[in-house]
N, C-alpha and C. Protein backbone atom coordinates (compact mmCIF):
# COMPACT_ATOMS: atom_id res chain seq x y z
N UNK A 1 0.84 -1.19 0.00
CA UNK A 1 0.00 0.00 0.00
C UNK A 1 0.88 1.24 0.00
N UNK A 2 0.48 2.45 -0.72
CA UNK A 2 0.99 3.66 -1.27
C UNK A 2 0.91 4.46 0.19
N UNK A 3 -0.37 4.66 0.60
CA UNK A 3 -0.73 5.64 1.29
C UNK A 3 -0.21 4.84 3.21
N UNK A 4 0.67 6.18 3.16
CA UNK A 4 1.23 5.73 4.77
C UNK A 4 0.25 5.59 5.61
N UNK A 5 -0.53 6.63 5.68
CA UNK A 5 -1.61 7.28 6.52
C UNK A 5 -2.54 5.29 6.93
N UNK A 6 -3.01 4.98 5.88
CA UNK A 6 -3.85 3.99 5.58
C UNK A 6 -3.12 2.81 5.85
N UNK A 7 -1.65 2.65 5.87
CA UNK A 7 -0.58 1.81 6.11
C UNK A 7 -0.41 1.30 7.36
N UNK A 8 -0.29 2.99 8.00
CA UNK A 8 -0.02 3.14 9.71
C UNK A 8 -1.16 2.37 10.33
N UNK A 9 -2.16 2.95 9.65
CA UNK A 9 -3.45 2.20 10.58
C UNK A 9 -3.59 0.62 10.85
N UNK A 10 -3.60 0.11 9.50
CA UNK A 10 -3.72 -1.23 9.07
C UNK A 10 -2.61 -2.03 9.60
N UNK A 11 -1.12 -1.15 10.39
CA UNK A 11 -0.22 -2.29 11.24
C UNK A 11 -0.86 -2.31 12.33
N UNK A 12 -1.57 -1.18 12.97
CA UNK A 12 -1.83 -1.79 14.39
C UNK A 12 -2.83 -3.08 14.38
N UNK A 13 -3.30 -3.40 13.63
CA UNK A 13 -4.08 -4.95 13.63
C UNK A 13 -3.07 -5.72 13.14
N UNK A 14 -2.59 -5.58 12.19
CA UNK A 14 -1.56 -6.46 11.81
C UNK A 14 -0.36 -6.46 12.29
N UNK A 15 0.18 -5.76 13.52
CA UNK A 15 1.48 -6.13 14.05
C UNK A 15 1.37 -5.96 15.52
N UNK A 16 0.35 -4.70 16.23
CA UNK A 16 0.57 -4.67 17.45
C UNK A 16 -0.99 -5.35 18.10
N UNK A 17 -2.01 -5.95 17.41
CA UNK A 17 -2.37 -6.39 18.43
C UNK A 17 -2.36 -7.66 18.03
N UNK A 18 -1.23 -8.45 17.52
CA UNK A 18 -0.70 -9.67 18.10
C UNK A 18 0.37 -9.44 19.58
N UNK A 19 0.77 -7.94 19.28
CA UNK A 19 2.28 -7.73 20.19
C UNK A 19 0.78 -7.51 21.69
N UNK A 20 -0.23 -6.78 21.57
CA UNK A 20 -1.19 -6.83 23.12
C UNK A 20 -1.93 -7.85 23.59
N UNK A 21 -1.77 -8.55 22.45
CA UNK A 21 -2.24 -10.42 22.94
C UNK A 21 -1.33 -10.56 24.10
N UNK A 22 0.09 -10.19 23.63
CA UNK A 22 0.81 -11.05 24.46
C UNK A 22 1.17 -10.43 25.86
N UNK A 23 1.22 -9.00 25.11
CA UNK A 23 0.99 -8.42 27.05
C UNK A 23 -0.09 -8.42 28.02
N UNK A 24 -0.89 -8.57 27.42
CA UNK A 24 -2.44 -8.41 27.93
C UNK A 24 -3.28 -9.68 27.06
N UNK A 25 -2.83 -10.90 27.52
CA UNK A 25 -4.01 -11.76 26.89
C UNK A 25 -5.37 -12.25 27.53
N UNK A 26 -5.58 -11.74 28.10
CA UNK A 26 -7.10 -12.03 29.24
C UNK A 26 -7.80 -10.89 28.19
N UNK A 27 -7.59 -9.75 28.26
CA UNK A 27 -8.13 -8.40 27.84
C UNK A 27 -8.26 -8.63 26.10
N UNK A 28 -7.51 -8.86 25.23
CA UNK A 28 -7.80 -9.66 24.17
C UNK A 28 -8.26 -10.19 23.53
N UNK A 29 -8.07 -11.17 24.34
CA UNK A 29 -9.01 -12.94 24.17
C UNK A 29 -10.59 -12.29 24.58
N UNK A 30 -11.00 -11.48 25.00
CA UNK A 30 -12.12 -11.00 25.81
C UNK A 30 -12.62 -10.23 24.26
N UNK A 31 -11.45 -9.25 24.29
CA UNK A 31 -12.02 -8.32 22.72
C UNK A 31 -12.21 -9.05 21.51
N UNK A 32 -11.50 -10.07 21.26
CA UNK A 32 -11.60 -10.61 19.63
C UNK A 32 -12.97 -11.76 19.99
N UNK A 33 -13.21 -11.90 21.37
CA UNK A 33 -14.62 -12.64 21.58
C UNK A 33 -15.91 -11.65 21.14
N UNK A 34 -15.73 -10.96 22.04
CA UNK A 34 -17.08 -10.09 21.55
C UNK A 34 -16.93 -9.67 20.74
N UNK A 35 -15.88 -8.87 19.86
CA UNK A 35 -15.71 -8.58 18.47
C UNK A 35 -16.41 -9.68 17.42
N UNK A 36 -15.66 -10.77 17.42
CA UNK A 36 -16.04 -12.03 16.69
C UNK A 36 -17.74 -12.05 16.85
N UNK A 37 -18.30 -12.69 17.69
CA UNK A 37 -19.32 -12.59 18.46
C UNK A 37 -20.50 -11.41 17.87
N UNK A 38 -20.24 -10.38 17.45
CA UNK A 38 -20.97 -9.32 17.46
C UNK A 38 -20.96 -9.19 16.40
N UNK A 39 -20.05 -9.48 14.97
CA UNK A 39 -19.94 -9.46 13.94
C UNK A 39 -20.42 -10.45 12.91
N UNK A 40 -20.14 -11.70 13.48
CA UNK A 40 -20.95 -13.00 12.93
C UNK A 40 -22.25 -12.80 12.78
N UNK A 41 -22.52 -13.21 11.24
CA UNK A 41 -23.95 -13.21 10.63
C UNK A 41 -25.08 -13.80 11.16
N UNK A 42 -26.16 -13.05 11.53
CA UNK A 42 -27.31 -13.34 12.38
C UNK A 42 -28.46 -13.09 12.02
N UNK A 43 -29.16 -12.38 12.22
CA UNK A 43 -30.56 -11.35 11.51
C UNK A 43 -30.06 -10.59 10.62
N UNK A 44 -28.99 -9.79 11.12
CA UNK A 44 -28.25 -8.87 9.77
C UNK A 44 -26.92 -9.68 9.69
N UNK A 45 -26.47 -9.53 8.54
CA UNK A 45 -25.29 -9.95 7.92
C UNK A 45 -24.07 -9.55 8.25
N UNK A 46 -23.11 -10.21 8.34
CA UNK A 46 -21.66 -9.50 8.49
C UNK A 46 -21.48 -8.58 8.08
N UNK A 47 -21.89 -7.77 6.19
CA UNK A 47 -21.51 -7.23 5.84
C UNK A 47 -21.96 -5.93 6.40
N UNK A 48 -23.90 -5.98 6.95
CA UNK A 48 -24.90 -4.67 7.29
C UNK A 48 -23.93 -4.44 8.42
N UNK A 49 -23.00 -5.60 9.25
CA UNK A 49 -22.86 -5.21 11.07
C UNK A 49 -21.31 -4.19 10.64
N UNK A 50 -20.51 -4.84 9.76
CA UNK A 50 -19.43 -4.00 9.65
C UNK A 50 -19.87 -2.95 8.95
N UNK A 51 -21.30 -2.23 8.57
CA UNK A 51 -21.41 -1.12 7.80
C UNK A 51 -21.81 -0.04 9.10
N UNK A 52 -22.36 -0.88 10.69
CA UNK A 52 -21.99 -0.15 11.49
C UNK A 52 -21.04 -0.19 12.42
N UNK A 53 -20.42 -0.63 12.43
CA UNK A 53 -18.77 -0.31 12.95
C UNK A 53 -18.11 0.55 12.22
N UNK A 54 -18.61 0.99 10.71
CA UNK A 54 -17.68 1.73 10.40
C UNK A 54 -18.21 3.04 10.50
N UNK A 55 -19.96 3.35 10.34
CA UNK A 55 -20.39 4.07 11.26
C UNK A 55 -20.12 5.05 12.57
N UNK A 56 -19.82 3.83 13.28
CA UNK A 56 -19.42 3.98 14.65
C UNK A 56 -18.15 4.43 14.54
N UNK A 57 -17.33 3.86 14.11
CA UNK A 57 -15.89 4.47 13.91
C UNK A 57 -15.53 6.06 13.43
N UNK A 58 -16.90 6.39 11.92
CA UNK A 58 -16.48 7.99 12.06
C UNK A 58 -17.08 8.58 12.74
N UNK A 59 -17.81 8.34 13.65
CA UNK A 59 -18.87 8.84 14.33
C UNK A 59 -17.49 9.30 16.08
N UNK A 60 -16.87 8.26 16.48
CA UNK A 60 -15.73 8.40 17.33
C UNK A 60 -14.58 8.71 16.98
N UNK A 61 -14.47 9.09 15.29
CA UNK A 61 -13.40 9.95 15.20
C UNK A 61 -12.03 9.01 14.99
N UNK A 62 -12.18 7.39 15.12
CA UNK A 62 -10.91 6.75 15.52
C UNK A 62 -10.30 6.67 13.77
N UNK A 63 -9.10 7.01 13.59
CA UNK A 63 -8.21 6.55 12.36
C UNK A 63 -8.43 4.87 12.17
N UNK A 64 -8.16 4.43 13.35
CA UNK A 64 -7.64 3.18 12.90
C UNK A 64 -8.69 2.28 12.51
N UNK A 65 -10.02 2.35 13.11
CA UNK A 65 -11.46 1.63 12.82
C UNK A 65 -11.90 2.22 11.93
N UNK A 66 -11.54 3.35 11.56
CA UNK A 66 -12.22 3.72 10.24
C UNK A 66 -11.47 2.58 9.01
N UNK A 67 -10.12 2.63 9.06
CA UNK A 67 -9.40 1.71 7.60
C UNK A 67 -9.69 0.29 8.22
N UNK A 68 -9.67 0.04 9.16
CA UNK A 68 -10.18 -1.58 9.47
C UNK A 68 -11.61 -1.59 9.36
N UNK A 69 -11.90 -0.98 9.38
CA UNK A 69 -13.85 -1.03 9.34
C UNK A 69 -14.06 -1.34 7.85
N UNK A 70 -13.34 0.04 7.00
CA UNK A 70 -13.46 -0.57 5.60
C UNK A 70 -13.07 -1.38 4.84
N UNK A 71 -11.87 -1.65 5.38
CA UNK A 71 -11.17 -2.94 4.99
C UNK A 71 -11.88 -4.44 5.26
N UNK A 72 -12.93 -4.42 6.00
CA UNK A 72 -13.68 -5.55 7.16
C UNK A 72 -15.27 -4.92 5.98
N UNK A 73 -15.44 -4.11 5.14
CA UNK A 73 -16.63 -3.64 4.28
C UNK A 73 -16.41 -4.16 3.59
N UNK A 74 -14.86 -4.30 2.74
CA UNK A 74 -14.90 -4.75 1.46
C UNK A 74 -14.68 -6.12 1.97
N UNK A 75 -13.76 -6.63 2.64
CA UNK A 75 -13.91 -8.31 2.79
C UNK A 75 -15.49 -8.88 2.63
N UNK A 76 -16.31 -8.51 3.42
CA UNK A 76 -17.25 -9.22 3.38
C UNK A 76 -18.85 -8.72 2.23
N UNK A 77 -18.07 -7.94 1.13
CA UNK A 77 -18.62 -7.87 0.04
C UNK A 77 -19.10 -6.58 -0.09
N UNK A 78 -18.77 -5.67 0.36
CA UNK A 78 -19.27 -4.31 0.12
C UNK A 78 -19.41 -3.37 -0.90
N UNK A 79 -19.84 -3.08 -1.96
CA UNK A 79 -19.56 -1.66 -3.03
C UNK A 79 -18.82 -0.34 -1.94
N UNK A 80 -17.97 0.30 -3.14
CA UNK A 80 -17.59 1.47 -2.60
C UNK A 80 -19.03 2.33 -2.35
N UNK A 81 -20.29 2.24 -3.61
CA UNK A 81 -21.64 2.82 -3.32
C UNK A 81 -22.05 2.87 -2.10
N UNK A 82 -22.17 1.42 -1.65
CA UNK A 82 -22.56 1.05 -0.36
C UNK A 82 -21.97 1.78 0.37
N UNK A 83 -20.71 1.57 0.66
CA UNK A 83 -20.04 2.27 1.89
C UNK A 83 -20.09 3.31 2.03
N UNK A 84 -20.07 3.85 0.98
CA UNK A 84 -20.57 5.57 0.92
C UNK A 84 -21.28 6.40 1.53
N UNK A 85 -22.82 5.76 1.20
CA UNK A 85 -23.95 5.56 1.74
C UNK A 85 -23.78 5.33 3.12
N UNK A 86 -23.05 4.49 3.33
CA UNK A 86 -22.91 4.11 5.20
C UNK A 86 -22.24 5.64 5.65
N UNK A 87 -21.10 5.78 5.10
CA UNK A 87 -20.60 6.85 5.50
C UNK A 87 -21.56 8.25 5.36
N UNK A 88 -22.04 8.43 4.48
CA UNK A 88 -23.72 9.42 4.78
C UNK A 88 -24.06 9.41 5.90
N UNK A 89 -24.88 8.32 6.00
CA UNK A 89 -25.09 7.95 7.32
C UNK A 89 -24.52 8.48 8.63
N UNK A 90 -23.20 8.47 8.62
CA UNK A 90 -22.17 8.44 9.98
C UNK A 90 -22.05 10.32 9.55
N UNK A 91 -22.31 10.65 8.61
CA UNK A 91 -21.97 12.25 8.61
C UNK A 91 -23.58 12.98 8.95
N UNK A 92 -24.56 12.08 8.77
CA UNK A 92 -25.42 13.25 9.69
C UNK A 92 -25.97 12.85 10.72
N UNK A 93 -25.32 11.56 11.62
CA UNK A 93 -25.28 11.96 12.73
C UNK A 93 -24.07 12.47 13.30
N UNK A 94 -22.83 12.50 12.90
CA UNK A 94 -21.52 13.46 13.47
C UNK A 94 -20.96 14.29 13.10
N UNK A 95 -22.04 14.45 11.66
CA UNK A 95 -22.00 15.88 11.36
C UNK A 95 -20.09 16.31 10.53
N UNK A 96 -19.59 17.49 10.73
CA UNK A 96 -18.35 18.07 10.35
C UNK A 96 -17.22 17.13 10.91
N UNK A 97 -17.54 16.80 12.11
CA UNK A 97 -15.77 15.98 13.01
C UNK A 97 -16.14 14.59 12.27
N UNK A 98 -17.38 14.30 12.06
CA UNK A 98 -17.41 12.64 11.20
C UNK A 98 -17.06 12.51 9.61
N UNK A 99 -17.15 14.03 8.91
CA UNK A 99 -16.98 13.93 7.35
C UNK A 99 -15.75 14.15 7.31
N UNK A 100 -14.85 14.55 8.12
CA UNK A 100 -13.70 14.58 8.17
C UNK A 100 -12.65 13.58 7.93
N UNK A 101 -13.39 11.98 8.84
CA UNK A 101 -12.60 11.18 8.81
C UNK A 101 -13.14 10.27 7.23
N UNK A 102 -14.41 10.74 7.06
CA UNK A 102 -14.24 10.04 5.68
C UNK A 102 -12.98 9.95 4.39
N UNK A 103 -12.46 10.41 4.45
CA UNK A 103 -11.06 10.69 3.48
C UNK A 103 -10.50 9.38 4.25
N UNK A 104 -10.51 8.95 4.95
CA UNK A 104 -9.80 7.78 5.10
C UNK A 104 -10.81 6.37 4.72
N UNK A 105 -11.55 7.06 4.31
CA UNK A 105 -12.62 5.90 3.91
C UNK A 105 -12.36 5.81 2.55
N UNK A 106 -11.79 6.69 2.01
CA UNK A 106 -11.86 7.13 0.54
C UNK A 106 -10.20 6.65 0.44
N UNK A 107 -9.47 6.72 1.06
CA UNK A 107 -7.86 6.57 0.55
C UNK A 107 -8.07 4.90 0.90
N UNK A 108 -8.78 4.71 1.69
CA UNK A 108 -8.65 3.10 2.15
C UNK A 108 -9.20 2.36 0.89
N UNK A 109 -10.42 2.65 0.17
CA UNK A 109 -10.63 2.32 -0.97
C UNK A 109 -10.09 2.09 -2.26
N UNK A 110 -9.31 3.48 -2.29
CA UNK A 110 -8.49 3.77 -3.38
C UNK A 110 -7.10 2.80 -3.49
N UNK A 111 -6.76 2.36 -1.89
CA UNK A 111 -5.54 1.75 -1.99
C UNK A 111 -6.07 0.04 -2.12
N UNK A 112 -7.48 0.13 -2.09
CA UNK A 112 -7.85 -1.56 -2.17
C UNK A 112 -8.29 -1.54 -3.40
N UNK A 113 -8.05 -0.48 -4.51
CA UNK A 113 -8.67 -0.74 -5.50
C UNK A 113 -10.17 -0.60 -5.67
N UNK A 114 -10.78 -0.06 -4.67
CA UNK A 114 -12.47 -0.03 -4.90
C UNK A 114 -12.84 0.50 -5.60
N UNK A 115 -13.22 0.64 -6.72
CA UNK A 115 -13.68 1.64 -8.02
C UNK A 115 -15.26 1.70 -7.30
């Protein structure tokens, strides 16, 4: 991937929270449960539950759940349309501090290829 910004984010899943497994594995093992757990397809689908996490993510402003959120959109089959739309969503309820972090919704795409 080109974009650092989108890079940086995407190691902390991929390098440091194997490294907080190991300092903290009670606390962990606890998060990737209910994570797992909360995400698995039920009444709504993996794909509707990660369309609110990513929601939720610009809605709290976080960098790093925003490119894992979308990255976790397109895995489980998302259009860039779609996500878009989700991201709508997350901008009128958070308004200016939530359209902000969309650009990382948009570089995260761009670097996965989402046309």
């Amino acid at each position: 991937m080109a974009n650092e910004e989108v890079k940086a984010c995407l190691e902390v899943a991929e390098k440091y929270f194997p490294m907080m497994s190991k300092e903290m594995p009670d606390v962990m093992r606890g998060f990737k449960e209910i994570l797992g757990a909360s995400l698995k397809p039920g009444k709504l689908s993996t794909k509707e539950k990660e369309f609110v996490a990513l929601g939720i993510a610009l809605y709290a402003r976080c960098s790093y759940c925003v490119v894992i959120h979308t990255k976790k959109c397109v895995e489980a089959g998302a259009t860039r349309e779609e996500i878009m739309e989700a991201c709508g969503v997350a901008v009128a309820m958070g308004g200016g501090p939530a359209a902000t972090y969309v650009n990382l919704v948009l570089k995260t795409l761009d670097e996965m290829g989402v046309k």
